[in-house]
PDB file of N, CA and C in Angstrom:
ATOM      1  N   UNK A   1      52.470  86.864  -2.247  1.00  0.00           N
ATOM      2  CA  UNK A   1      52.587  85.438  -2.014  1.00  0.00           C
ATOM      3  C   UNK A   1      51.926  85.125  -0.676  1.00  0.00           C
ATOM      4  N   UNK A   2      50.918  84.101  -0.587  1.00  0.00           N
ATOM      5  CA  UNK A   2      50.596  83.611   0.638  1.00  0.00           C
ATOM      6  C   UNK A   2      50.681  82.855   1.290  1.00  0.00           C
ATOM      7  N   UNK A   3      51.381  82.535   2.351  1.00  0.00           N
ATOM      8  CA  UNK A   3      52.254  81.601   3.081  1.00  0.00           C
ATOM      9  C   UNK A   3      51.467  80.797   3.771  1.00  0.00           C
ATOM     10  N   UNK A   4      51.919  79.161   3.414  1.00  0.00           N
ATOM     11  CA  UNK A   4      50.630  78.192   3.959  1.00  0.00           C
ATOM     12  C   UNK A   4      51.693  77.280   4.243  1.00  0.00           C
ATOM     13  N   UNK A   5      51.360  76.312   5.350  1.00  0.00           N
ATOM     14  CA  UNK A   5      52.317  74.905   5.763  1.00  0.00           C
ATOM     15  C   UNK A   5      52.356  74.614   4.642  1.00  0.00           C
ATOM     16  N   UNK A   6      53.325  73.963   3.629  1.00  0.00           N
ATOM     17  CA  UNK A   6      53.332  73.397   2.775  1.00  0.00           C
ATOM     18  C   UNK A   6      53.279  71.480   3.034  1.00  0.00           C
ATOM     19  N   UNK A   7      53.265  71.323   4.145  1.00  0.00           N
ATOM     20  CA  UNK A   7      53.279  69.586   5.136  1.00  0.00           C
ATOM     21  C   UNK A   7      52.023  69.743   5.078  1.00  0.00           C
ATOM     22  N   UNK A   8      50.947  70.315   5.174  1.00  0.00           N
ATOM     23  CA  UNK A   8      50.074  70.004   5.654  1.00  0.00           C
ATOM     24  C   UNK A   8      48.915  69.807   4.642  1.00  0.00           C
ATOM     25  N   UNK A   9      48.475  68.744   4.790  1.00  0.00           N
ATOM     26  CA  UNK A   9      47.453  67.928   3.451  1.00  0.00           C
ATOM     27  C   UNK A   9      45.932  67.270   4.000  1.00  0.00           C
ATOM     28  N   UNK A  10      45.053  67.959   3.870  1.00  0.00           N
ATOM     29  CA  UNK A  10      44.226  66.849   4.397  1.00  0.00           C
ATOM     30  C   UNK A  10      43.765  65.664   3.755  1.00  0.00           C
ATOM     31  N   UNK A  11      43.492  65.164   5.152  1.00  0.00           N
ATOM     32  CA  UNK A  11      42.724  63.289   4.437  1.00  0.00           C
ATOM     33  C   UNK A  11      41.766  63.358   3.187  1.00  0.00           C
ATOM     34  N   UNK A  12      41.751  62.162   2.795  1.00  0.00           N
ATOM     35  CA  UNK A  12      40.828  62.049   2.012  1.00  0.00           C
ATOM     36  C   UNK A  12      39.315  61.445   2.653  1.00  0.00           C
ATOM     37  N   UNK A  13      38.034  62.417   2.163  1.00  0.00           N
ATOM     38  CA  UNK A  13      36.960  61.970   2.964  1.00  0.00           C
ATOM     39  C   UNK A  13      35.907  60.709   2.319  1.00  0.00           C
ATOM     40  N   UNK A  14      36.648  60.083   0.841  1.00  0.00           N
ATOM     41  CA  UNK A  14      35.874  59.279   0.347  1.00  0.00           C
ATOM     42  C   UNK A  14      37.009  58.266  -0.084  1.00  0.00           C
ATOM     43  N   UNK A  15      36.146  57.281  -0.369  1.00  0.00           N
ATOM     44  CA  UNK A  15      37.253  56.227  -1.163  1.00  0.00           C
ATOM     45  C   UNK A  15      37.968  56.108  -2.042  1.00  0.00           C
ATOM     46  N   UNK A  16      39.213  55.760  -2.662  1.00  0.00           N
ATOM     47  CA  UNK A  16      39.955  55.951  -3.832  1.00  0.00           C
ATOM     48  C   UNK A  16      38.779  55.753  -5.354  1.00  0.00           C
ATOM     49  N   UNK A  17      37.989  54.608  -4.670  1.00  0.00           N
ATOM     50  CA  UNK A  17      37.402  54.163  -5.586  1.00  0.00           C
ATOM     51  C   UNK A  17      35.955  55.310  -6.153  1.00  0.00           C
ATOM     52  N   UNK A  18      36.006  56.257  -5.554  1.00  0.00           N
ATOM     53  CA  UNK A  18      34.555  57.234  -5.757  1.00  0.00           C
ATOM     54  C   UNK A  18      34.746  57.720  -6.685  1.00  0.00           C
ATOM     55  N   UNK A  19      33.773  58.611  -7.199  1.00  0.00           N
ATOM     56  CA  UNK A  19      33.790  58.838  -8.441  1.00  0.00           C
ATOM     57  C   UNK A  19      34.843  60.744  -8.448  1.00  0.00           C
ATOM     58  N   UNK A  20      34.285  61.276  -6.926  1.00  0.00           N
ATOM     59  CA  UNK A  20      34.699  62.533  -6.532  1.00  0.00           C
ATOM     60  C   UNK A  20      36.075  62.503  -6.100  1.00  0.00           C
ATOM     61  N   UNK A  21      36.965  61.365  -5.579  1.00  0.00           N
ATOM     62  CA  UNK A  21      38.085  61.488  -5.176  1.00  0.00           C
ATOM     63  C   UNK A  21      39.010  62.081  -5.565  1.00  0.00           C
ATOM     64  N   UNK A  22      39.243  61.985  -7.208  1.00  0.00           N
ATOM     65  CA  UNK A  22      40.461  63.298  -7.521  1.00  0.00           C
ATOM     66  C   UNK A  22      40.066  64.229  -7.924  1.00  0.00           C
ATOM     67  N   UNK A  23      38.729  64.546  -7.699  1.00  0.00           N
ATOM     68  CA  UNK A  23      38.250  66.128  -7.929  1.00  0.00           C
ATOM     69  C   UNK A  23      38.668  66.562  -6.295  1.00  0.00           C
ATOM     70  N   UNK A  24      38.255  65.737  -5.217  1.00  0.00           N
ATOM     71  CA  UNK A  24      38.654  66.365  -4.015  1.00  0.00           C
ATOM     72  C   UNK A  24      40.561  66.327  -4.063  1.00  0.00           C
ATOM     73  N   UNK A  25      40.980  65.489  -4.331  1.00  0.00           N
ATOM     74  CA  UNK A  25      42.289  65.605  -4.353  1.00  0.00           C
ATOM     75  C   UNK A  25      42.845  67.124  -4.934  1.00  0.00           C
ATOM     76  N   UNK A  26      42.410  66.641  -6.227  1.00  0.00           N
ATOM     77  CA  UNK A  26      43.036  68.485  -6.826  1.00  0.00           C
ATOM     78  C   UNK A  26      43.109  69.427  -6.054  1.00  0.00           C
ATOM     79  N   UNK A  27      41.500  69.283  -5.545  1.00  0.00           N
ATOM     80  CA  UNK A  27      41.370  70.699  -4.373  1.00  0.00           C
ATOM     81  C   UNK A  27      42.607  70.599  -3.165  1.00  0.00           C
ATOM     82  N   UNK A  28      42.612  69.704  -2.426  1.00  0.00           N
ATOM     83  CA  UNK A  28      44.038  69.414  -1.768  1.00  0.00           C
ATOM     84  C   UNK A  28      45.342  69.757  -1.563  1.00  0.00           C
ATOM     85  N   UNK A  29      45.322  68.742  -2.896  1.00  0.00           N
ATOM     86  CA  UNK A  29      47.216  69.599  -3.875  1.00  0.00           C
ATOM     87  C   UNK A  29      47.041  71.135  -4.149  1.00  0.00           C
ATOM     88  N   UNK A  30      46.098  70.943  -5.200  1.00  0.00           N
ATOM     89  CA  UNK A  30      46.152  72.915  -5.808  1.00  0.00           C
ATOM     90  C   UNK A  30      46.793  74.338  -5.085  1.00  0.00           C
ATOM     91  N   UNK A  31      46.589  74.254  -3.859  1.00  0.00           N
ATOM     92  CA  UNK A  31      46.877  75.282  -3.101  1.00  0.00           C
ATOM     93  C   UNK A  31      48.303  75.256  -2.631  1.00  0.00           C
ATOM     94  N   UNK A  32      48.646  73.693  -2.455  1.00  0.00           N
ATOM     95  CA  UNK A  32      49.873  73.541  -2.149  1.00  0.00           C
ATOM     96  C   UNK A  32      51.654  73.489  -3.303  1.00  0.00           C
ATOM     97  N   UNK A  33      50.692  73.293  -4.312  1.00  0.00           N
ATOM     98  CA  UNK A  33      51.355  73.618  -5.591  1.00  0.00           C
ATOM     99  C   UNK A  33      51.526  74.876  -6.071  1.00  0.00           C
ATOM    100  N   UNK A  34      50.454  75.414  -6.128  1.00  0.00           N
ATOM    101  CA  UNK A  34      50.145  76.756  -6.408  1.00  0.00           C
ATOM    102  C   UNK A  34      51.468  77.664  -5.563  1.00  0.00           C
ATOM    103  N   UNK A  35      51.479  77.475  -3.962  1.00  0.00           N
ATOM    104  CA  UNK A  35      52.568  77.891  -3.130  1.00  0.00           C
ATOM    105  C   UNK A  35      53.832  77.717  -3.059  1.00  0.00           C
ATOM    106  N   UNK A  36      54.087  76.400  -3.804  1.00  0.00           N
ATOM    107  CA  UNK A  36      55.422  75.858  -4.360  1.00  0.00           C
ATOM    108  C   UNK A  36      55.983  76.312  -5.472  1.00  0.00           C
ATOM    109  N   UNK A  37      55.271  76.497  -6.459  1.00  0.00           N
ATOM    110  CA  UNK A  37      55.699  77.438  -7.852  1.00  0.00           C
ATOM    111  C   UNK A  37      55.818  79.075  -7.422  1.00  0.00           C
ATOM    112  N   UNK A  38      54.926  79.355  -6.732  1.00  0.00           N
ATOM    113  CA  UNK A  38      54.781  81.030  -5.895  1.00  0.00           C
ATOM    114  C   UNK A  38      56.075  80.742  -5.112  1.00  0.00           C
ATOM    115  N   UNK A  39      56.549  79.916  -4.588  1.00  0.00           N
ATOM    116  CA  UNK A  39      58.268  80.392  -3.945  1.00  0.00           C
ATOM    117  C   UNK A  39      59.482  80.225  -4.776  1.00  0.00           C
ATOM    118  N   UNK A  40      59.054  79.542  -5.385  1.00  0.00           N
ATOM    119  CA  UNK A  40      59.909  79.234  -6.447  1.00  0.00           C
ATOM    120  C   UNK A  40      60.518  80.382  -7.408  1.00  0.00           C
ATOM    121  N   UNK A  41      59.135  80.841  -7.988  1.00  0.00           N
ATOM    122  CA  UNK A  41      59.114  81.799  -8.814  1.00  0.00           C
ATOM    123  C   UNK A  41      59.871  82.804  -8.038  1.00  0.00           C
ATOM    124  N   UNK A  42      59.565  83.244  -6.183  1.00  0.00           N
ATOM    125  CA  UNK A  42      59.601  84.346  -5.712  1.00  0.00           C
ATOM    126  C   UNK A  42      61.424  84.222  -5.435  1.00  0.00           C
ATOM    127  N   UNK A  43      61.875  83.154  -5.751  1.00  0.00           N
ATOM    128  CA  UNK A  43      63.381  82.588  -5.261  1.00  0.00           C
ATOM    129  C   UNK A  43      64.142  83.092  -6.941  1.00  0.00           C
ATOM    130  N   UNK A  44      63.552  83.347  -7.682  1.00  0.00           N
ATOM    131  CA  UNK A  44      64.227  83.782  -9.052  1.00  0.00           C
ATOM    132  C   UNK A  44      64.073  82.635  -9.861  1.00  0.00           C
ATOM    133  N   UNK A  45      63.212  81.633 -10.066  1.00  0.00           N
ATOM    134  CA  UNK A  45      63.130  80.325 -11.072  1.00  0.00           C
ATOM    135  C   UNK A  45      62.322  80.711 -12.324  1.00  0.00           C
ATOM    136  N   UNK A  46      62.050  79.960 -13.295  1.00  0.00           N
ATOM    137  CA  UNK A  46      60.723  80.690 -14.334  1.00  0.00           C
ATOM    138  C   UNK A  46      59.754  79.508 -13.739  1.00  0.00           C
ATOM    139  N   UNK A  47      58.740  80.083 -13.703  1.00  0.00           N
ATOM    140  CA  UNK A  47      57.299  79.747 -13.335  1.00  0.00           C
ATOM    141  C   UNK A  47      56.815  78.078 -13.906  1.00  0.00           C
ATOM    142  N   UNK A  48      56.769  78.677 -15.616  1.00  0.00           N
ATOM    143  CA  UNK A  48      57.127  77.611 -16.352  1.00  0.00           C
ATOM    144  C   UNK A  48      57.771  76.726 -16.528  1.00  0.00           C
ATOM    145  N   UNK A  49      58.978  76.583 -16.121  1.00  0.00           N
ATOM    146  CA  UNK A  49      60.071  75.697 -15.688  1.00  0.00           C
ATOM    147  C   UNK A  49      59.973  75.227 -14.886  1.00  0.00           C
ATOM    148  N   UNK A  50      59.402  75.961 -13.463  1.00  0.00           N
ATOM    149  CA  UNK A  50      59.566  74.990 -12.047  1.00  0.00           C
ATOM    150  C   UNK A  50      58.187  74.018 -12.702  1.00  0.00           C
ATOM    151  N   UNK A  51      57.304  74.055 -13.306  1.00  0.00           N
ATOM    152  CA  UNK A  51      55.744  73.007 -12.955  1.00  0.00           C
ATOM    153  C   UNK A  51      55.980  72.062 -13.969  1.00  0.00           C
ATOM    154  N   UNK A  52      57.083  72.049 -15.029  1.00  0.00           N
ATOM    155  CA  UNK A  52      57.476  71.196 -15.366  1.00  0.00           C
ATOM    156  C   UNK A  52      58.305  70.261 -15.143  1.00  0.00           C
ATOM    157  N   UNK A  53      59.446  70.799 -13.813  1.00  0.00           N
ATOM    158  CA  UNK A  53      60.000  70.005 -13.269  1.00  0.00           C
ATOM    159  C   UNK A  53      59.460  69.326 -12.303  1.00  0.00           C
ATOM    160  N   UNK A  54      58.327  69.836 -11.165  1.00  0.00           N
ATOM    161  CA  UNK A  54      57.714  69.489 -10.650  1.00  0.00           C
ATOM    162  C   UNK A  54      56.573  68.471 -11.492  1.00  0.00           C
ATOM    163  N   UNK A  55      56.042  67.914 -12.390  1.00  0.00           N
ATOM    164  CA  UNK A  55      56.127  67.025 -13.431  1.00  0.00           C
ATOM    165  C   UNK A  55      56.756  65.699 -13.990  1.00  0.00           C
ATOM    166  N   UNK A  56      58.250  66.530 -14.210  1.00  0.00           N
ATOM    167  CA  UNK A  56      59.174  65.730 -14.399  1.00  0.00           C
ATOM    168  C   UNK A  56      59.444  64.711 -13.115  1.00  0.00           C
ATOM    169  N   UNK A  57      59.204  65.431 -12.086  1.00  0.00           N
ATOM    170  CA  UNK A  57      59.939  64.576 -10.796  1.00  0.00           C
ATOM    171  C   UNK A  57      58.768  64.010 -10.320  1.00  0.00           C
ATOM    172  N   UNK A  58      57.121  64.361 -10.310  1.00  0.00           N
ATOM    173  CA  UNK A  58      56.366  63.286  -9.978  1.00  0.00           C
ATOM    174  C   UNK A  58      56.473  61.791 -10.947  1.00  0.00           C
ATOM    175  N   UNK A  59      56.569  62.212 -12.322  1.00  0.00           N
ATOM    176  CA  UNK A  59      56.832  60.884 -12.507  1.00  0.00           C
ATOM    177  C   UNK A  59      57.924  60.257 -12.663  1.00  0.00           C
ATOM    178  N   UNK A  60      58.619  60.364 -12.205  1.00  0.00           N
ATOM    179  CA  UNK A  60      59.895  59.781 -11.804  1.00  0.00           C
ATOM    180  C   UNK A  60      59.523  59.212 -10.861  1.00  0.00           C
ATOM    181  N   UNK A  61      58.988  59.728  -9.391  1.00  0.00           N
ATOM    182  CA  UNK A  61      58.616  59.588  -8.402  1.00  0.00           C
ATOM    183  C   UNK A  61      58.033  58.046  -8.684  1.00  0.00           C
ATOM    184  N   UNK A  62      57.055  58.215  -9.196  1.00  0.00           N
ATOM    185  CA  UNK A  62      55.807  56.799  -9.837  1.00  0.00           C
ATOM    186  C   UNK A  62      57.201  55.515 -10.553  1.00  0.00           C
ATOM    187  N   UNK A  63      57.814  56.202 -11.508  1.00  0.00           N
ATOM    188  CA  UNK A  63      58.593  55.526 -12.270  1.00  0.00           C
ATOM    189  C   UNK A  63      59.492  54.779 -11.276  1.00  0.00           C
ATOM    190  N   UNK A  64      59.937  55.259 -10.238  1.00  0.00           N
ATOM    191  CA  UNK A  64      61.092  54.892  -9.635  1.00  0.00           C
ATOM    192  C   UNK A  64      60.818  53.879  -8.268  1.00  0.00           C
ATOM    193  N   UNK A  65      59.138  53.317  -8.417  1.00  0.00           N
ATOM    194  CA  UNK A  65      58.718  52.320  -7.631  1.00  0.00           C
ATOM    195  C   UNK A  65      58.421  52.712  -7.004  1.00  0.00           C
ATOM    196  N   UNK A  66      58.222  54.428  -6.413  1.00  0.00           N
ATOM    197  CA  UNK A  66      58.285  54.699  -4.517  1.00  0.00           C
ATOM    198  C   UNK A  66      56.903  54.490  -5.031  1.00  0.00           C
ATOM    199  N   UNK A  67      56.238  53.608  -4.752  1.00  0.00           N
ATOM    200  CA  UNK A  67      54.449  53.674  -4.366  1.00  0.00           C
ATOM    201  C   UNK A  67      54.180  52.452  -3.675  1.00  0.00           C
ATOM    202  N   UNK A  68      53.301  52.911  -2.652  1.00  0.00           N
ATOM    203  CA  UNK A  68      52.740  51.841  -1.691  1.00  0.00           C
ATOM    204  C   UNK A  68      51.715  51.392  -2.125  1.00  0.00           C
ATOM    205  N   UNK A  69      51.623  49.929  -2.083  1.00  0.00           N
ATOM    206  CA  UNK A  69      50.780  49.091  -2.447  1.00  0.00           C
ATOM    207  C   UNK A  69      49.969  49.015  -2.437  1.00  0.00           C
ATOM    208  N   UNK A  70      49.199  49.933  -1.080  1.00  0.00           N
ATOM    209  CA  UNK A  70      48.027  50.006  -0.984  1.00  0.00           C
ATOM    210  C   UNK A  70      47.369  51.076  -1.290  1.00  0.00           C
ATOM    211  N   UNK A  71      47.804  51.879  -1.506  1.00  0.00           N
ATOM    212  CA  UNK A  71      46.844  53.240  -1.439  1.00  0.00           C
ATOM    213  C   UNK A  71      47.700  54.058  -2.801  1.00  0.00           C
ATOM    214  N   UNK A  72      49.329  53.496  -3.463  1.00  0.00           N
ATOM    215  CA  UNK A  72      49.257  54.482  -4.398  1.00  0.00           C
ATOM    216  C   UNK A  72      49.965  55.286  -4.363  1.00  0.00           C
ATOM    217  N   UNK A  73      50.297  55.652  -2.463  1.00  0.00           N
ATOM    218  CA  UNK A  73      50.649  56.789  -1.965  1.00  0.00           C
ATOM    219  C   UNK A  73      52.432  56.697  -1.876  1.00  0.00           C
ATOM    220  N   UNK A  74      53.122  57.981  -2.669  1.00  0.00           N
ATOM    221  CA  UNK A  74      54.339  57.799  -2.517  1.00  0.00           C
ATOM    222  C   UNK A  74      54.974  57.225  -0.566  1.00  0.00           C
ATOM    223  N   UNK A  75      56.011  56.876  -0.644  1.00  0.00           N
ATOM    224  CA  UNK A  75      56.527  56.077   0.791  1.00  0.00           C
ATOM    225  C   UNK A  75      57.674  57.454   0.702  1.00  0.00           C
ATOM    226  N   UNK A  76      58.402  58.163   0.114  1.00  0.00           N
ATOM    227  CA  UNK A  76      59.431  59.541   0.070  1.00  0.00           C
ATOM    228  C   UNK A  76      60.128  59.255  -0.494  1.00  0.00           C
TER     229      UNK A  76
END
């Protein structure tokens, strides 16, 4: 397992509106997800289970209004 800040996200270097933005996004998240299911898993969870809950709870997240108006971006 390789241990990375899990806080730490960088900016985005183009506009929401580009055509590359959630290809750069993925790259972003990916590693940080990737590390979240890797502790998870390493904590005794099934693999499969945690990325579906992690799933389950982003859209909830969306569902449950937390999004800022402007950008999209959950508020916590």
């Amino acid at each position: 397992m390789n241990v990375m800040k899990l806080d730490v996200i960088p900016p985005p270097s183009r506009a929401a509106t580009d055509l590359n933005y959630e290809a750069d996004l993925k790259t972003a998240l990916e590693p940080i997800l990737s590390e979240l299911l890797d502790r998870a898993e390493h904590a005794g969870w099934d693999r499969r289970k945690a990325a579906y809950t992690v799933m389950f709870l982003a859209a909830r997240n969306l569902s449950d209004g937390k999004q800022h108006p402007a950008n999209g971006s959950s508020t916590g």
